[in-house]
C-alpha atoms as a PDB file:
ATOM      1  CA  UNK A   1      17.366 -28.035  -7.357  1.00  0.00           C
ATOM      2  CA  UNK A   2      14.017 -29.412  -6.854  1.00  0.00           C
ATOM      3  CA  UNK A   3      15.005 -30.480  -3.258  1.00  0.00           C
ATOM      4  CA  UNK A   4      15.569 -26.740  -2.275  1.00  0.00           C
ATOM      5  CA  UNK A   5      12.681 -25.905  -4.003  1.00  0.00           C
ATOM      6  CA  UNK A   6      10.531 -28.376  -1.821  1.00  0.00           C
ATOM      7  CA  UNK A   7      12.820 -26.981   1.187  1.00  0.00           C
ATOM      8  CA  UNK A   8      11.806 -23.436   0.511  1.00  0.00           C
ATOM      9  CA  UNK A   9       8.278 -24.116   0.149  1.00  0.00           C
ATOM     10  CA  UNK A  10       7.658 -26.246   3.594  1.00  0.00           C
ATOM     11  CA  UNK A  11       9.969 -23.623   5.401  1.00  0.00           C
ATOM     12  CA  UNK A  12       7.463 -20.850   3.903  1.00  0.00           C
ATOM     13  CA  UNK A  13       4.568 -22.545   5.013  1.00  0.00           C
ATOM     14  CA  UNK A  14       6.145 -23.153   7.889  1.00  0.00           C
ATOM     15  CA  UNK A  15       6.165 -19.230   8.833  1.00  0.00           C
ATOM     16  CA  UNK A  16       3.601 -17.465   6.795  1.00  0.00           C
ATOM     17  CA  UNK A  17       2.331 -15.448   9.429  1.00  0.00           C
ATOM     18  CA  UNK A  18       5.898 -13.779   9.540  1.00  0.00           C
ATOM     19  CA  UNK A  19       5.584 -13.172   5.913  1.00  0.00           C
ATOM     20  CA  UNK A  20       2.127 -11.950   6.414  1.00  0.00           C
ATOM     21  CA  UNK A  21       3.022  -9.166   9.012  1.00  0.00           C
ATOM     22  CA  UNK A  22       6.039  -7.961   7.679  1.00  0.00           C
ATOM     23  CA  UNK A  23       3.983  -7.421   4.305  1.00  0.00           C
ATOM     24  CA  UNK A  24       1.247  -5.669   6.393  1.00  0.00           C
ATOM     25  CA  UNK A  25       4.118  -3.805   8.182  1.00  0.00           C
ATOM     26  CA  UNK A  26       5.534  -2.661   4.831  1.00  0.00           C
ATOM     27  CA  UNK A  27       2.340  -1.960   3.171  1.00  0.00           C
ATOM     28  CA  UNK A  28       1.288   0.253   6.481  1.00  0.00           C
ATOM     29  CA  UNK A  29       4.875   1.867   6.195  1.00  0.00           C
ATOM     30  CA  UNK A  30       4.130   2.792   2.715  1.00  0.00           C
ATOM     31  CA  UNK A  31       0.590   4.136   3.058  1.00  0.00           C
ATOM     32  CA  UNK A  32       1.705   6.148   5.894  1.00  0.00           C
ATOM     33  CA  UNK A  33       4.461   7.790   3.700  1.00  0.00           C
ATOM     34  CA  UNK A  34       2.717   8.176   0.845  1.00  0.00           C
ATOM     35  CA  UNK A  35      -0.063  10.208   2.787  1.00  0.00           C
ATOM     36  CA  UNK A  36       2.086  12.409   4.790  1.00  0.00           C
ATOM     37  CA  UNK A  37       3.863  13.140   1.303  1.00  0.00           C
ATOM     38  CA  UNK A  38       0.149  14.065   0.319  1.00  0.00           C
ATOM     39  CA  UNK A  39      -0.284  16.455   2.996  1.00  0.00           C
ATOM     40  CA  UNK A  40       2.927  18.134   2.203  1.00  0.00           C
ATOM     41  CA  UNK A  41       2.980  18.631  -1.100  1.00  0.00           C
ATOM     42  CA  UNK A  42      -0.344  18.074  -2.753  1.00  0.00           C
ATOM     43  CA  UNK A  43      -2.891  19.285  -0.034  1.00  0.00           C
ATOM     44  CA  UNK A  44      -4.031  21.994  -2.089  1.00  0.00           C
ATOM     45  CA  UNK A  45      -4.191  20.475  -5.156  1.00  0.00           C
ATOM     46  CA  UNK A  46      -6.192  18.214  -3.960  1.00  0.00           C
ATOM     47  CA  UNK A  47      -8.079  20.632  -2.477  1.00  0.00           C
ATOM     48  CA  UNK A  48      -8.889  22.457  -5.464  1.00  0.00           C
ATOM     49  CA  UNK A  49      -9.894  18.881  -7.351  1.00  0.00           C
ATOM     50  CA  UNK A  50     -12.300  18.571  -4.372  1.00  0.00           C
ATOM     51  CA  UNK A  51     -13.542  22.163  -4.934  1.00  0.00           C
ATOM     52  CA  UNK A  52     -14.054  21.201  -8.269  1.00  0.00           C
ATOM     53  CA  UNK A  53     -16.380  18.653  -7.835  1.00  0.00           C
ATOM     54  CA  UNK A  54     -13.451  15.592  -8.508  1.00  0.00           C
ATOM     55  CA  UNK A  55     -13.399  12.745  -5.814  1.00  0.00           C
ATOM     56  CA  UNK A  56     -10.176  11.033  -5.437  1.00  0.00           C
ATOM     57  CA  UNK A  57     -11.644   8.218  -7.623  1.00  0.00           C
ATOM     58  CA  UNK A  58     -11.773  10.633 -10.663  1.00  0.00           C
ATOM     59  CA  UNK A  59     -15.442  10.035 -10.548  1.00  0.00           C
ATOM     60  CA  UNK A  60     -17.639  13.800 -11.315  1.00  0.00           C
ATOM     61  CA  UNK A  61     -20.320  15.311  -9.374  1.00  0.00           C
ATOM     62  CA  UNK A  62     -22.660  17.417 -10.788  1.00  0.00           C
END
C-alpha cells in the first residue's frame, strides 16, 4: 500500500503541469457556464440589485 502511495506521488509530481491545466481548463469551463447562465436567466435581477445600489459583493452604496 505504501509503495503505490509513493508511486502515485512521484508520478504526480512527475506531471503537475497536466494537472495544473486541466484544473485551469475546468475552472475556465465552469466560469464560462456559470456566466452565460447569468446572462440568461438573472440579467435583470441583477440589474435591478445594481439599480439598487447592491454590488455583486453585497457591499451598499449610499
Amino acid at each position: 500500500m505504501r509503495e503505490q502511495l509513493i508511486e502515485v506521488v512521484q508520478r504526480e509530481l512527475k506531471y503537475p503541469i497536466v494537472h495544473f491545466i486541466e484544473a485551469l481548463t475546468v475552472f475556465a469551463i465552469f466560469k464560462v457556464s456559470v456566466a452565460v447562465g447569468v446572462f440568461q436567466s438573472d440579467y435583470f435581477d441583477l440589474r435591478l440589485v445594481a439599480d439598487n445600489g447592491v454590488g455583486m459583493t453585497g457591499s451598499q452604496s449610499i
